[in-house]
PDB file of N, CA and C in Angstrom:
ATOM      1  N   UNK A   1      -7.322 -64.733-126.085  1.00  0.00           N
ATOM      2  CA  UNK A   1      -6.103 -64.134-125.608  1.00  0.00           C
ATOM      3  C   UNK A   1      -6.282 -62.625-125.563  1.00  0.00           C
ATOM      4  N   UNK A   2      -5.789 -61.893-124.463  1.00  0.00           N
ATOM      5  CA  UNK A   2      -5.864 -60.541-124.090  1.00  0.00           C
ATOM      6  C   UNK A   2      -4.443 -59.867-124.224  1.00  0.00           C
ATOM      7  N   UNK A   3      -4.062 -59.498-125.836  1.00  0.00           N
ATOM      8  CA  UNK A   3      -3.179 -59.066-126.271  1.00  0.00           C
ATOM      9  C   UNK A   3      -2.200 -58.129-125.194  1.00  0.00           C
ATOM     10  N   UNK A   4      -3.228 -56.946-124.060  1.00  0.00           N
ATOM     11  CA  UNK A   4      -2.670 -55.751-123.440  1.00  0.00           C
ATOM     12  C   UNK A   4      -2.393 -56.750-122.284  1.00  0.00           C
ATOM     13  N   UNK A   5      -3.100 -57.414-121.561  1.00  0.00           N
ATOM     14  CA  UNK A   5      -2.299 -58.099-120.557  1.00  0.00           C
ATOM     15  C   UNK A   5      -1.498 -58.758-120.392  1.00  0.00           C
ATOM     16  N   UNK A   6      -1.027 -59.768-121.910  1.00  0.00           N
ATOM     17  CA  UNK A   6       0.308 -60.237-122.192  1.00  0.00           C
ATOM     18  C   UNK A   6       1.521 -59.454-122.105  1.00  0.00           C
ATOM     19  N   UNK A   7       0.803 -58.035-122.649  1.00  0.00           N
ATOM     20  CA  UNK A   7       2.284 -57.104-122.651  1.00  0.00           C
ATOM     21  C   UNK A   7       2.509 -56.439-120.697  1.00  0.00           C
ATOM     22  N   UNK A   8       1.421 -56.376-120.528  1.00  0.00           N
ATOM     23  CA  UNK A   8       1.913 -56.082-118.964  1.00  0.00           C
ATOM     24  C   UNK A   8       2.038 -57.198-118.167  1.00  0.00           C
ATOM     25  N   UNK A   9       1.809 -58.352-118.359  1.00  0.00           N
ATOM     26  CA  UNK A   9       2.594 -59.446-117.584  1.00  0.00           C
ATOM     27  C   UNK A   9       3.826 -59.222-117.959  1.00  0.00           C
ATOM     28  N   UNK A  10       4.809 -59.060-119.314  1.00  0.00           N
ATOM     29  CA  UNK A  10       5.668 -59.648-119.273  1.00  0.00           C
ATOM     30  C   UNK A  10       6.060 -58.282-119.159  1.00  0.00           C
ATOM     31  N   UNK A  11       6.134 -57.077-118.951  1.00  0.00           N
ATOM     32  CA  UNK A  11       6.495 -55.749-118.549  1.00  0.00           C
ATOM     33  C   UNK A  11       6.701 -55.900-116.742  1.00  0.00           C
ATOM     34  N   UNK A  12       5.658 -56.668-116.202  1.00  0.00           N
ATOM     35  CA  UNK A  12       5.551 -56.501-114.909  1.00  0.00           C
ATOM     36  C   UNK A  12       6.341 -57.655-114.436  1.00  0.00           C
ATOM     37  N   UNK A  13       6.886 -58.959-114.943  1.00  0.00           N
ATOM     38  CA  UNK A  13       7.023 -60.110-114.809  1.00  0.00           C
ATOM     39  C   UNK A  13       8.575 -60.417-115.372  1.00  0.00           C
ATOM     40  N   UNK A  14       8.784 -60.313-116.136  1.00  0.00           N
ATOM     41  CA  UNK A  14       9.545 -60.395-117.187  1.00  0.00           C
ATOM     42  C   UNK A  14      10.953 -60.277-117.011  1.00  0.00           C
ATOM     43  N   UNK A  15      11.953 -61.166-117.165  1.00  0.00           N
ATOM     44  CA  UNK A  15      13.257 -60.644-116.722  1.00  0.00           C
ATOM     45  C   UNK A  15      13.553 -59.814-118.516  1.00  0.00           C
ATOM     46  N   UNK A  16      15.080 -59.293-118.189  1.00  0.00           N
ATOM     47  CA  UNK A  16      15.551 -58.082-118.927  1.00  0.00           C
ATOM     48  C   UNK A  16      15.752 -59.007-120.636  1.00  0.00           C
ATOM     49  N   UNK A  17      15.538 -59.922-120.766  1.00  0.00           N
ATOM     50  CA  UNK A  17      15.897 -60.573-122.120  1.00  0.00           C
ATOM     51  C   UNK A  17      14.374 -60.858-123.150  1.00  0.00           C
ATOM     52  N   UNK A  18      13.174 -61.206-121.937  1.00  0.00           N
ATOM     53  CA  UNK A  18      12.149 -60.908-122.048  1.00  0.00           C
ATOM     54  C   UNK A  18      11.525 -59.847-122.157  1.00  0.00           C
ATOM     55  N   UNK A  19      12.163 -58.852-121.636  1.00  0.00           N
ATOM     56  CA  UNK A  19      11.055 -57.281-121.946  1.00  0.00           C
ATOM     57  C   UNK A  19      11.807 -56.732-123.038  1.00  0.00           C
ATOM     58  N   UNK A  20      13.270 -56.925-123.259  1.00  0.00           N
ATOM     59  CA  UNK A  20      13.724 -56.288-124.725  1.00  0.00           C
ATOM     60  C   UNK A  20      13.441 -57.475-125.611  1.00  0.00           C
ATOM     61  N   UNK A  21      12.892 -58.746-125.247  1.00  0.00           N
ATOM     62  CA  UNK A  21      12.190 -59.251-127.352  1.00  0.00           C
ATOM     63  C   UNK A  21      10.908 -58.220-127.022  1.00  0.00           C
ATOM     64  N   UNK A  22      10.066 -58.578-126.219  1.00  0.00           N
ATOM     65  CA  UNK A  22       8.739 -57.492-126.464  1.00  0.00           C
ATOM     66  C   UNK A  22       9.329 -56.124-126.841  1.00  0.00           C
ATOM     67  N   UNK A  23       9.980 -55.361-126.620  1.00  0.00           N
ATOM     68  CA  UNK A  23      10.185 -54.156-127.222  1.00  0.00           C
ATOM     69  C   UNK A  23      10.794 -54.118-128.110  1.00  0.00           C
ATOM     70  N   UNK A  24      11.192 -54.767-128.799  1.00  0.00           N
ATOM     71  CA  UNK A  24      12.008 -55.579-130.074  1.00  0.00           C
ATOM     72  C   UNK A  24      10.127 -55.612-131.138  1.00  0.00           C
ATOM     73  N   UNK A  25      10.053 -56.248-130.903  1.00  0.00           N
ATOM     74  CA  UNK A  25       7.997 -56.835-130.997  1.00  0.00           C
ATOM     75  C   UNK A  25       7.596 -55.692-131.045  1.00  0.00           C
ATOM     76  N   UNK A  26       7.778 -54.728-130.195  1.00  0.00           N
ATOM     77  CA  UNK A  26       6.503 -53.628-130.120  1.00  0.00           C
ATOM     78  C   UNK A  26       7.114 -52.825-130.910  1.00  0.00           C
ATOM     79  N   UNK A  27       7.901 -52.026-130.746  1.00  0.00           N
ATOM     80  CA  UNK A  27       8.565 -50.836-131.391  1.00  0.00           C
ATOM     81  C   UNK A  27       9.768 -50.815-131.622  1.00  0.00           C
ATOM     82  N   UNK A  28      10.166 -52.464-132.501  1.00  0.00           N
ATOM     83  CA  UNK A  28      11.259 -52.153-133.229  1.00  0.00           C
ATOM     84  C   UNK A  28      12.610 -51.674-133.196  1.00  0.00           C
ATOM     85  N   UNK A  29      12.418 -52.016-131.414  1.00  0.00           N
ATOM     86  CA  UNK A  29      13.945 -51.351-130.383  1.00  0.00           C
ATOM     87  C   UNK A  29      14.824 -52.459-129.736  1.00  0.00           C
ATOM     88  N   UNK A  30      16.105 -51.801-130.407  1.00  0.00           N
ATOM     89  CA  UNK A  30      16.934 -53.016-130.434  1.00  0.00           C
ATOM     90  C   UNK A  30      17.576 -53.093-129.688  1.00  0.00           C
ATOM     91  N   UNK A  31      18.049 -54.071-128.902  1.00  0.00           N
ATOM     92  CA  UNK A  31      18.241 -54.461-127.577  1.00  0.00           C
ATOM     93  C   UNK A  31      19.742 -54.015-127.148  1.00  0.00           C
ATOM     94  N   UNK A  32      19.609 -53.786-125.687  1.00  0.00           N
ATOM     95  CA  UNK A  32      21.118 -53.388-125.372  1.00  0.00           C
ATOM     96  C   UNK A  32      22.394 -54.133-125.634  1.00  0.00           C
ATOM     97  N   UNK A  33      23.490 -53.390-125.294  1.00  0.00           N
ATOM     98  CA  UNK A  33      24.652 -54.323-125.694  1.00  0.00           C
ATOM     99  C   UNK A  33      24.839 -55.520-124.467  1.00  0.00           C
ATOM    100  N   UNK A  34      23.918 -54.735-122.877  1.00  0.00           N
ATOM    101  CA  UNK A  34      23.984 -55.921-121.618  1.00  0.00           C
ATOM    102  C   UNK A  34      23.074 -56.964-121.863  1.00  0.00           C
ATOM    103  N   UNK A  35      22.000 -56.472-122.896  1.00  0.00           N
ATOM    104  CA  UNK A  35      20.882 -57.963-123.091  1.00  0.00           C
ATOM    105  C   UNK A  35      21.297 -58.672-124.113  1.00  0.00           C
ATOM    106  N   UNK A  36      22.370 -57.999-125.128  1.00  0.00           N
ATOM    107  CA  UNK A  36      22.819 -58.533-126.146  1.00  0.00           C
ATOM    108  C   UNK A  36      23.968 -60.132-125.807  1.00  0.00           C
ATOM    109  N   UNK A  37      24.887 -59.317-124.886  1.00  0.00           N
ATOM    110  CA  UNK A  37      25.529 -60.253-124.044  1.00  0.00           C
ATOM    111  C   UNK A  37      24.981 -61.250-122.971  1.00  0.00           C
ATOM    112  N   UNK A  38      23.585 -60.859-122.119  1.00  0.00           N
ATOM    113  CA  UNK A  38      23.328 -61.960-121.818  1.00  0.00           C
ATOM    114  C   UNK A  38      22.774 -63.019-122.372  1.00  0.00           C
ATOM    115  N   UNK A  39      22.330 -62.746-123.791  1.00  0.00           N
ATOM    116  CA  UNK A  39      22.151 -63.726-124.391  1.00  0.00           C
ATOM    117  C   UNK A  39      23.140 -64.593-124.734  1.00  0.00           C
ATOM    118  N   UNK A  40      24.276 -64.433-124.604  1.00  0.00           N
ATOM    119  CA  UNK A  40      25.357 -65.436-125.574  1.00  0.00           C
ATOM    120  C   UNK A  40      26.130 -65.731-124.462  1.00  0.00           C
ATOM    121  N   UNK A  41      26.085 -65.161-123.300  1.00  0.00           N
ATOM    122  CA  UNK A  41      26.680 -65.531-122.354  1.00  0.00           C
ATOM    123  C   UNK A  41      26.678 -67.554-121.692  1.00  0.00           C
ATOM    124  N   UNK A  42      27.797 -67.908-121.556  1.00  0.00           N
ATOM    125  CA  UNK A  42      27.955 -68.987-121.386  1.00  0.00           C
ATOM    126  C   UNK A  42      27.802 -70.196-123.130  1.00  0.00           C
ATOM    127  N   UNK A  43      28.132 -69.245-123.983  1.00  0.00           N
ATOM    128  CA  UNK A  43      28.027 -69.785-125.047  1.00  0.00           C
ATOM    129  C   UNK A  43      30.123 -70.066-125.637  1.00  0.00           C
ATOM    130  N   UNK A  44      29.785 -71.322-126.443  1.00  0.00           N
ATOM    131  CA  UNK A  44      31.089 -72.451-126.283  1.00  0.00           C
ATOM    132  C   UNK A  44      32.312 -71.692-127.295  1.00  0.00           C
ATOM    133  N   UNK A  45      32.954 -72.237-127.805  1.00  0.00           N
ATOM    134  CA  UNK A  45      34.083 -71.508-129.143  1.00  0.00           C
ATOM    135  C   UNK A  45      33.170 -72.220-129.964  1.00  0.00           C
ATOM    136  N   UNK A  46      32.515 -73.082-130.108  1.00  0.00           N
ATOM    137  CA  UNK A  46      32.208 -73.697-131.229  1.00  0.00           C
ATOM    138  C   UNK A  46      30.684 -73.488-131.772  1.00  0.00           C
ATOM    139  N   UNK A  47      30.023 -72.894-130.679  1.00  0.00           N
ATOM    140  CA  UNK A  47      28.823 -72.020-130.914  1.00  0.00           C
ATOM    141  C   UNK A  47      28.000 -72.226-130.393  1.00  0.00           C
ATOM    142  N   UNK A  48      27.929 -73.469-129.585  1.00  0.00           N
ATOM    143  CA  UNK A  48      27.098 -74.579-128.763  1.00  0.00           C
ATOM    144  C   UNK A  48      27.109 -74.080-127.153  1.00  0.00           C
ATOM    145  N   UNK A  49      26.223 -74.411-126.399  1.00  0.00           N
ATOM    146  CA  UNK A  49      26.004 -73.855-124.833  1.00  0.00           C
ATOM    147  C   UNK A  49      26.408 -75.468-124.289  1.00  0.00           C
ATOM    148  N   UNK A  50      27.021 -75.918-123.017  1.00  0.00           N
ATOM    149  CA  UNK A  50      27.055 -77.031-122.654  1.00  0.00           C
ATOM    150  C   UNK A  50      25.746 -77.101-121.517  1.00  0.00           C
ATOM    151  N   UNK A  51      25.679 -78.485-121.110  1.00  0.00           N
ATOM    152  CA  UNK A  51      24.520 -79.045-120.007  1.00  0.00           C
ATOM    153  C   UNK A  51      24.925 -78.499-118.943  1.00  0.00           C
ATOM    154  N   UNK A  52      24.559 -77.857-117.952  1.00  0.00           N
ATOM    155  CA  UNK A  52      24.846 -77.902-116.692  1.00  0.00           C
ATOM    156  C   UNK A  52      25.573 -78.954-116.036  1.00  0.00           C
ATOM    157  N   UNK A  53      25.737 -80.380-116.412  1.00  0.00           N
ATOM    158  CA  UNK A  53      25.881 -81.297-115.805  1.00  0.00           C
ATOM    159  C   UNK A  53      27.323 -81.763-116.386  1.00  0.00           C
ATOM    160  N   UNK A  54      27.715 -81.134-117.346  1.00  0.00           N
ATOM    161  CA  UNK A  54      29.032 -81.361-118.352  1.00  0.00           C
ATOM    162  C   UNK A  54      29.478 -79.990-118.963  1.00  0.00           C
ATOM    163  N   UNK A  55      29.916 -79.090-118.273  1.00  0.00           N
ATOM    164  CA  UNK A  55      30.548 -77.970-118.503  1.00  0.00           C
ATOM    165  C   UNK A  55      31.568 -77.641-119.646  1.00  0.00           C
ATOM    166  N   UNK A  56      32.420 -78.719-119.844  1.00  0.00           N
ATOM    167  CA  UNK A  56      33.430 -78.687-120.947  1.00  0.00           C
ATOM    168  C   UNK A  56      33.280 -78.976-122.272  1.00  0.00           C
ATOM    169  N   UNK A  57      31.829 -79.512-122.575  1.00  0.00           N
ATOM    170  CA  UNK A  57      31.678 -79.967-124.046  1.00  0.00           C
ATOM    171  C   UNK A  57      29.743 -79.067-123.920  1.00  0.00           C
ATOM    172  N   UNK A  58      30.225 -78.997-125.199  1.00  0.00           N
ATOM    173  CA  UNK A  58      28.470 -78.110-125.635  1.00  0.00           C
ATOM    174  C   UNK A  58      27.613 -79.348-125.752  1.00  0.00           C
ATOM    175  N   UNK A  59      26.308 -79.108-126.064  1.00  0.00           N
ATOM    176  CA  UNK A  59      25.124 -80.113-125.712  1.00  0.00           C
ATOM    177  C   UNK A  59      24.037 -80.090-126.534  1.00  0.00           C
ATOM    178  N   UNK A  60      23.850 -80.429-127.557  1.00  0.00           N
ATOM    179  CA  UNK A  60      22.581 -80.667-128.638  1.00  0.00           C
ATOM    180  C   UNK A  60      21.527 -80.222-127.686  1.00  0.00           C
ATOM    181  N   UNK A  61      21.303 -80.379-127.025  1.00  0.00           N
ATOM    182  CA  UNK A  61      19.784 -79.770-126.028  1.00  0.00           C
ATOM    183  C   UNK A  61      20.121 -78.965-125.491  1.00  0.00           C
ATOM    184  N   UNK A  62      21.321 -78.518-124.721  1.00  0.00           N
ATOM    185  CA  UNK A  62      21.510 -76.982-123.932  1.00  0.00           C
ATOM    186  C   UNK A  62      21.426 -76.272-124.851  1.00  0.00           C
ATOM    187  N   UNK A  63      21.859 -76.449-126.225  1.00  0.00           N
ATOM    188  CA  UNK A  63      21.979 -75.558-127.342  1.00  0.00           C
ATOM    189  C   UNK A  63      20.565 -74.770-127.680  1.00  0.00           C
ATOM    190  N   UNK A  64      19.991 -75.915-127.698  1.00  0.00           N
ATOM    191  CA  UNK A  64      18.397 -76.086-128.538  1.00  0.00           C
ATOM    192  C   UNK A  64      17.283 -74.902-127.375  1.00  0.00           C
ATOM    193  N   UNK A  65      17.944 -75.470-126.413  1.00  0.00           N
ATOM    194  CA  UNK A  65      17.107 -74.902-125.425  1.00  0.00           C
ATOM    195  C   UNK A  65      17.612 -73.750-125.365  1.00  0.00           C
ATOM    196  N   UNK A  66      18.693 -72.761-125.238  1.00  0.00           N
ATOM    197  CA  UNK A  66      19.064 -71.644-125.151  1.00  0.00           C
ATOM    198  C   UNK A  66      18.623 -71.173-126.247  1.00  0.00           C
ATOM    199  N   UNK A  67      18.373 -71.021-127.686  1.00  0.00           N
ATOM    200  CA  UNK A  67      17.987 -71.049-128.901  1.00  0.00           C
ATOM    201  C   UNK A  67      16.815 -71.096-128.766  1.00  0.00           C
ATOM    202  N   UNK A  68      15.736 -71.633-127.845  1.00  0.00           N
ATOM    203  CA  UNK A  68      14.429 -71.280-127.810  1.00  0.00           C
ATOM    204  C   UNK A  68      13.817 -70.562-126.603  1.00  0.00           C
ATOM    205  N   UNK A  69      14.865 -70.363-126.138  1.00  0.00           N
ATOM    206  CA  UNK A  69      14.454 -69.119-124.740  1.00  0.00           C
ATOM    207  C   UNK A  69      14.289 -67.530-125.219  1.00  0.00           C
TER     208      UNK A  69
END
C-alpha cells in the first residue's frame, strides 16, 4: 500500500465527508458544522436512518450502513 497516493486519491476523489475524516486522520481537524450535518442528515427521532424503500420507520441495516460510511 502507497500511503501518499491514498491521501491524493481521496483528496482528488473524495466527496466532502471523505476528505474531512482524512483531515480529521491527518491533522487532527475537525470537521465543519456542513460535514457535521451531512452526516446525520436523514437521521430518525429515534437515532436510526430508514431504507430507502420504507421512509417512515428506521432500518437495522440503513443504520449499520450509514454508521460505516
Amino acid at each position: 500500500m502507497n500511503p501518499e497516493r491514498a491521501i491524493q486519491f481521496v483528496r482528488s476523489q473524495g466527496n466532502a465527508i471523505e476528505q474531512a475524516r482524512l483531515r480529521v486522520i491527518l491533522a487532527n481537524e475537525p470537521p465543519t458544522p456542513a460535514v457535521v450535518a451531512g452526516l446525520f442528515a436523514g437521521q430518525r427521532s429515534d437515532g436510526g436512518w430508514p431504507a430507502f424503500w420504507a421512509q417512515d420507520y428506521s432500518s437495522l441495516d440503513a443504520t449499520c450502513f450509514r454508521l460505516a460510511q
